[in-house]
N, C-alpha and C. Protein backbone atom coordinates (compact mmCIF):
# COMPACT_ATOMS: atom_id res chain seq x y z
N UNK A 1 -10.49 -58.70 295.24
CA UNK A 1 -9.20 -58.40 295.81
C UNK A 1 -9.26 -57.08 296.57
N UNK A 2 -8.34 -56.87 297.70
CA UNK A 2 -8.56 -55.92 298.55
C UNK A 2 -7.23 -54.68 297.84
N UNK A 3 -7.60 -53.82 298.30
CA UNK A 3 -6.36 -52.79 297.72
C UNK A 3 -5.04 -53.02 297.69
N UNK A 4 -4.54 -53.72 299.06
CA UNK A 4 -3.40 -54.13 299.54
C UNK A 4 -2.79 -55.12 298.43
N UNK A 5 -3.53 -56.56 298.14
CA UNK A 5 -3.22 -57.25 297.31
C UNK A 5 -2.75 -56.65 295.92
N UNK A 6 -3.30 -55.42 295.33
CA UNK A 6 -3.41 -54.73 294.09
C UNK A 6 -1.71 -54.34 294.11
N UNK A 7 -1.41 -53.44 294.92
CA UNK A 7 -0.64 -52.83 295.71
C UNK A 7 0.96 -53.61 295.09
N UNK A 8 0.61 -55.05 295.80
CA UNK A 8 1.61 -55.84 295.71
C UNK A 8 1.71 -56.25 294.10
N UNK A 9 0.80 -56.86 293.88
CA UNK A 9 0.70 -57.17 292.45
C UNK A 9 1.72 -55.99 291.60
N UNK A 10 1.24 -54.98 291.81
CA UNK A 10 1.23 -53.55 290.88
C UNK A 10 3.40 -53.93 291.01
N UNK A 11 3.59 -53.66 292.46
CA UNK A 11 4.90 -53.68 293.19
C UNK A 11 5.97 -54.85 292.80
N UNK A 12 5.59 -55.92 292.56
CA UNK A 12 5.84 -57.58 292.00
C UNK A 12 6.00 -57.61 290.16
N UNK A 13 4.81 -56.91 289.68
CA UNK A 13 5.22 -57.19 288.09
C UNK A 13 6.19 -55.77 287.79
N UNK A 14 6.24 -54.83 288.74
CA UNK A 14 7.79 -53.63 288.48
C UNK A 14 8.78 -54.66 288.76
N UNK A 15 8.86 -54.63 289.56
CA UNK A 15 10.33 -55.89 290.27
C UNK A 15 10.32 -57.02 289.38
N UNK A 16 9.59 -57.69 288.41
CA UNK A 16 9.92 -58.44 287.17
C UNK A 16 10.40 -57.93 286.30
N UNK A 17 9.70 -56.29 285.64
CA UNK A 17 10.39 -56.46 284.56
C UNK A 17 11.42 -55.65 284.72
N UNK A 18 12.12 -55.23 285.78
CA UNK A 18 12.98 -54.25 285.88
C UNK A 18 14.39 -55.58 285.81
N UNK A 19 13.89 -56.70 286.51
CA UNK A 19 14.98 -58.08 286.73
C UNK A 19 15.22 -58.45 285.36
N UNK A 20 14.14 -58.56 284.62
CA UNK A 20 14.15 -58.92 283.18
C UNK A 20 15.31 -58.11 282.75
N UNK A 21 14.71 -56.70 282.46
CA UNK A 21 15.43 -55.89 281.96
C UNK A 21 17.23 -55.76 282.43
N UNK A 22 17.30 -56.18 283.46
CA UNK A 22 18.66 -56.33 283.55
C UNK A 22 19.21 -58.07 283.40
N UNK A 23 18.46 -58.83 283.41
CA UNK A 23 18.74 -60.22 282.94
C UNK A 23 19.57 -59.85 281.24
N UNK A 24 18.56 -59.46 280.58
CA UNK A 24 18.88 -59.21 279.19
C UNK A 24 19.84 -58.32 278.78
N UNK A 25 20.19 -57.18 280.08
CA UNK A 25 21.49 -56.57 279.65
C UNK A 25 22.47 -57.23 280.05
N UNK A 26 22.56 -58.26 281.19
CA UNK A 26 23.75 -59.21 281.18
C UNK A 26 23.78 -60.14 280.45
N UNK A 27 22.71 -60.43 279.35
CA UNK A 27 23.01 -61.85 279.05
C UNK A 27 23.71 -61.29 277.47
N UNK A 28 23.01 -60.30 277.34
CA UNK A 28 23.43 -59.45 275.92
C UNK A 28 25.14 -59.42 276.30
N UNK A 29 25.22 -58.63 277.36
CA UNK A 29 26.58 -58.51 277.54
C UNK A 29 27.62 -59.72 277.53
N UNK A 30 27.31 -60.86 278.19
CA UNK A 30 28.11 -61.95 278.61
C UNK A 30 27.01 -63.04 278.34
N UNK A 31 27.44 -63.26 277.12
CA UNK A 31 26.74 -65.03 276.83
C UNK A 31 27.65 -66.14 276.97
N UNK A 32 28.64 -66.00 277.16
CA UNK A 32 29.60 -66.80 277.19
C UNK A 32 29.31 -67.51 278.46
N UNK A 33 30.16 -68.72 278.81
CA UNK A 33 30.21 -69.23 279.95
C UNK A 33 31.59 -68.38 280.81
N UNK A 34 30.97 -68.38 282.05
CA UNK A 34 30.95 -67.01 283.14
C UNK A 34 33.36 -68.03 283.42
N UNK A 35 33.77 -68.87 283.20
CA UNK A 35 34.73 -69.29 283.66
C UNK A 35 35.88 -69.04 282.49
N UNK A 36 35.18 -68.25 281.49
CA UNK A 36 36.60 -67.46 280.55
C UNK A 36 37.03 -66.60 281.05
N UNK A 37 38.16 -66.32 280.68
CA UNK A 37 39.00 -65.28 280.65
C UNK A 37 38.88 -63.96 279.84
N UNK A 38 39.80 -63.11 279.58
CA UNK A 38 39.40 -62.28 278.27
C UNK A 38 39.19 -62.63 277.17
N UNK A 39 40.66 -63.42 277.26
CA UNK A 39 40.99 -63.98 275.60
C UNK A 39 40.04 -65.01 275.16
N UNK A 40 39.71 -66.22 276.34
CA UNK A 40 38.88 -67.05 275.94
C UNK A 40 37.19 -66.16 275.64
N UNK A 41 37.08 -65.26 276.27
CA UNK A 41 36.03 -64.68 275.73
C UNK A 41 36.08 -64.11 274.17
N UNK A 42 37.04 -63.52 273.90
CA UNK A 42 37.47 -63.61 272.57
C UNK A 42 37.22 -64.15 271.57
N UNK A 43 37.87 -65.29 272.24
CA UNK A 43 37.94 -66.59 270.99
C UNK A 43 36.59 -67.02 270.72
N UNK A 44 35.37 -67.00 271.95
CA UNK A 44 34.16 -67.80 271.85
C UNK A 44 33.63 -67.01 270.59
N UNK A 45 33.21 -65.00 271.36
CA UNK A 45 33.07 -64.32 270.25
C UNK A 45 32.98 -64.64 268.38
N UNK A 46 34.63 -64.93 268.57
CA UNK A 46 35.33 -64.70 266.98
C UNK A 46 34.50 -66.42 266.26
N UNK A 47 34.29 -67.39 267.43
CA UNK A 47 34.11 -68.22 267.00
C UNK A 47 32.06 -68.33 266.35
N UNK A 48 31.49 -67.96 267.71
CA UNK A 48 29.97 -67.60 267.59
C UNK A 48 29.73 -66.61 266.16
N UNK A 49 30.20 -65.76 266.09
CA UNK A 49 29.88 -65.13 265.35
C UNK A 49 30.32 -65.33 263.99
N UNK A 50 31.77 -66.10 263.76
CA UNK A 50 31.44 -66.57 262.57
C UNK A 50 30.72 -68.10 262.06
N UNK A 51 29.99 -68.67 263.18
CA UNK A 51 28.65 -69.32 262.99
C UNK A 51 27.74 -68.73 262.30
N UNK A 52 27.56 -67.53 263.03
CA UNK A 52 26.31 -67.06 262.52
C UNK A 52 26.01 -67.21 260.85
N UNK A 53 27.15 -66.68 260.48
CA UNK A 53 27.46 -65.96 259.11
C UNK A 53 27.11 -67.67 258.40
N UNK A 54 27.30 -68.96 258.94
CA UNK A 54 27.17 -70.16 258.01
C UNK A 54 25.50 -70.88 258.53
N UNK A 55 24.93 -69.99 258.68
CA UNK A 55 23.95 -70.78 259.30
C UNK A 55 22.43 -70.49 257.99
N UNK A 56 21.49 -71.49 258.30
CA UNK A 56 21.00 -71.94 257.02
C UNK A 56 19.91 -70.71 257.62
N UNK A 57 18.79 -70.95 256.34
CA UNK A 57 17.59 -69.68 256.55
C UNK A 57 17.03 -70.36 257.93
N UNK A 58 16.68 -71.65 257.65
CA UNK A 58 15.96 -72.42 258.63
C UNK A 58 16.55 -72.01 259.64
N UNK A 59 17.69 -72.56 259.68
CA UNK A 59 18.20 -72.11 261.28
C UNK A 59 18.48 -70.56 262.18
N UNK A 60 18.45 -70.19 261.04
CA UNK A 60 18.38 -68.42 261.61
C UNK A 60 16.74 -67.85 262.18
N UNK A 61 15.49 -69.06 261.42
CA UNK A 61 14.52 -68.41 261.92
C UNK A 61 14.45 -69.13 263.03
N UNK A 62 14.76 -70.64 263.36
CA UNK A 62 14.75 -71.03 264.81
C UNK A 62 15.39 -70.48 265.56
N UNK A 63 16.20 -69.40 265.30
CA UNK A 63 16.67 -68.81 266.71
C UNK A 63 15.97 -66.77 266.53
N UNK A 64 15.27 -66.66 265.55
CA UNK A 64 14.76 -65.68 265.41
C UNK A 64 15.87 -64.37 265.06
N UNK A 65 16.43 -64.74 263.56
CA UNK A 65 17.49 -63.67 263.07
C UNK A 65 16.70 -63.61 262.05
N UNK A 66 17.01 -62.47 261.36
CA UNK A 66 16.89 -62.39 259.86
C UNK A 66 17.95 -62.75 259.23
N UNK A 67 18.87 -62.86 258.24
CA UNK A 67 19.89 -62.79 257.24
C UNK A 67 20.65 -61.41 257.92
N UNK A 68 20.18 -60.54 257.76
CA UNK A 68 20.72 -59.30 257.61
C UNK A 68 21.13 -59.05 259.53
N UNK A 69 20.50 -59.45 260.19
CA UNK A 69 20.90 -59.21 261.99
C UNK A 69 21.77 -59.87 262.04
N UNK A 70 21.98 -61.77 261.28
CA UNK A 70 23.15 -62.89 261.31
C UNK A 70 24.28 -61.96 261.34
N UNK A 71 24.16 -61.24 259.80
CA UNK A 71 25.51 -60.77 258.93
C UNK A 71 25.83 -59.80 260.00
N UNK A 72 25.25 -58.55 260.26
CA UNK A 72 25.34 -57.18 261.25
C UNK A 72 26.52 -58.09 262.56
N UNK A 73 26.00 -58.77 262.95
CA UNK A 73 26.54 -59.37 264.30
C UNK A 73 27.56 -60.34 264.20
N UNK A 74 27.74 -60.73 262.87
CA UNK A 74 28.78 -62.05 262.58
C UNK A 74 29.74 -61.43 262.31
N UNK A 75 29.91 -59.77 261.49
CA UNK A 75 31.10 -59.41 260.78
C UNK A 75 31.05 -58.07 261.80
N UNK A 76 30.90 -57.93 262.80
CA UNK A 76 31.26 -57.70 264.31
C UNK A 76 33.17 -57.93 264.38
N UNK A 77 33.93 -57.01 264.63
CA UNK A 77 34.98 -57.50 265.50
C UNK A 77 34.66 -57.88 266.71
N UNK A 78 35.27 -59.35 267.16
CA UNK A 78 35.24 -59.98 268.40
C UNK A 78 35.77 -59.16 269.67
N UNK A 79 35.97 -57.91 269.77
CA UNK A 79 36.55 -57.39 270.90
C UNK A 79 35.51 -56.00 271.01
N UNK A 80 34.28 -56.36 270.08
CA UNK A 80 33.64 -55.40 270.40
C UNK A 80 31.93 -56.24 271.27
N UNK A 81 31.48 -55.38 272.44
CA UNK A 81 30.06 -56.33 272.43
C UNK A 81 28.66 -56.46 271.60
């Protein structure tokens, strides 16, 4: 590879993970579907999160929680992110 190519490479995996890195602060921020409102954002909240709190061991490791991250994030007030 010539320098130039390096260059880009080097220039291309910044510009990934910087996209990443803001992918994951919007998705952290707004998981919801983008056509709620406040309140309906609310409600999804109050509703997701007290999922969490009923969900089996199994299913907490398929989505990669512990017990203790479920609980932290389930007993969350819904008007907080």
């Amino acid at each position: 590879m010539n320098g130039l190519s390096d260059v880009r490479l080097t220039l291309h995996s910044q510009e990934l993970a910087a996209g990443q890195e803001k992918g994951l602060r919007s998705a952290m921020s707004r998981n919801a579907p983008t056509c709620l409102g406040r309140w309906g954002l609310f409600w999804h909240r109050l509703h997701t999160r007290k999922a969490l709190l009923e969900l089996t061991p199994e299913q907490l490791r398929d989505i990669g929680l512990s017990r203790e991250q479920a609980r932290e994030e389930g007993l969350r007030p819904f008007w907080r992110l």
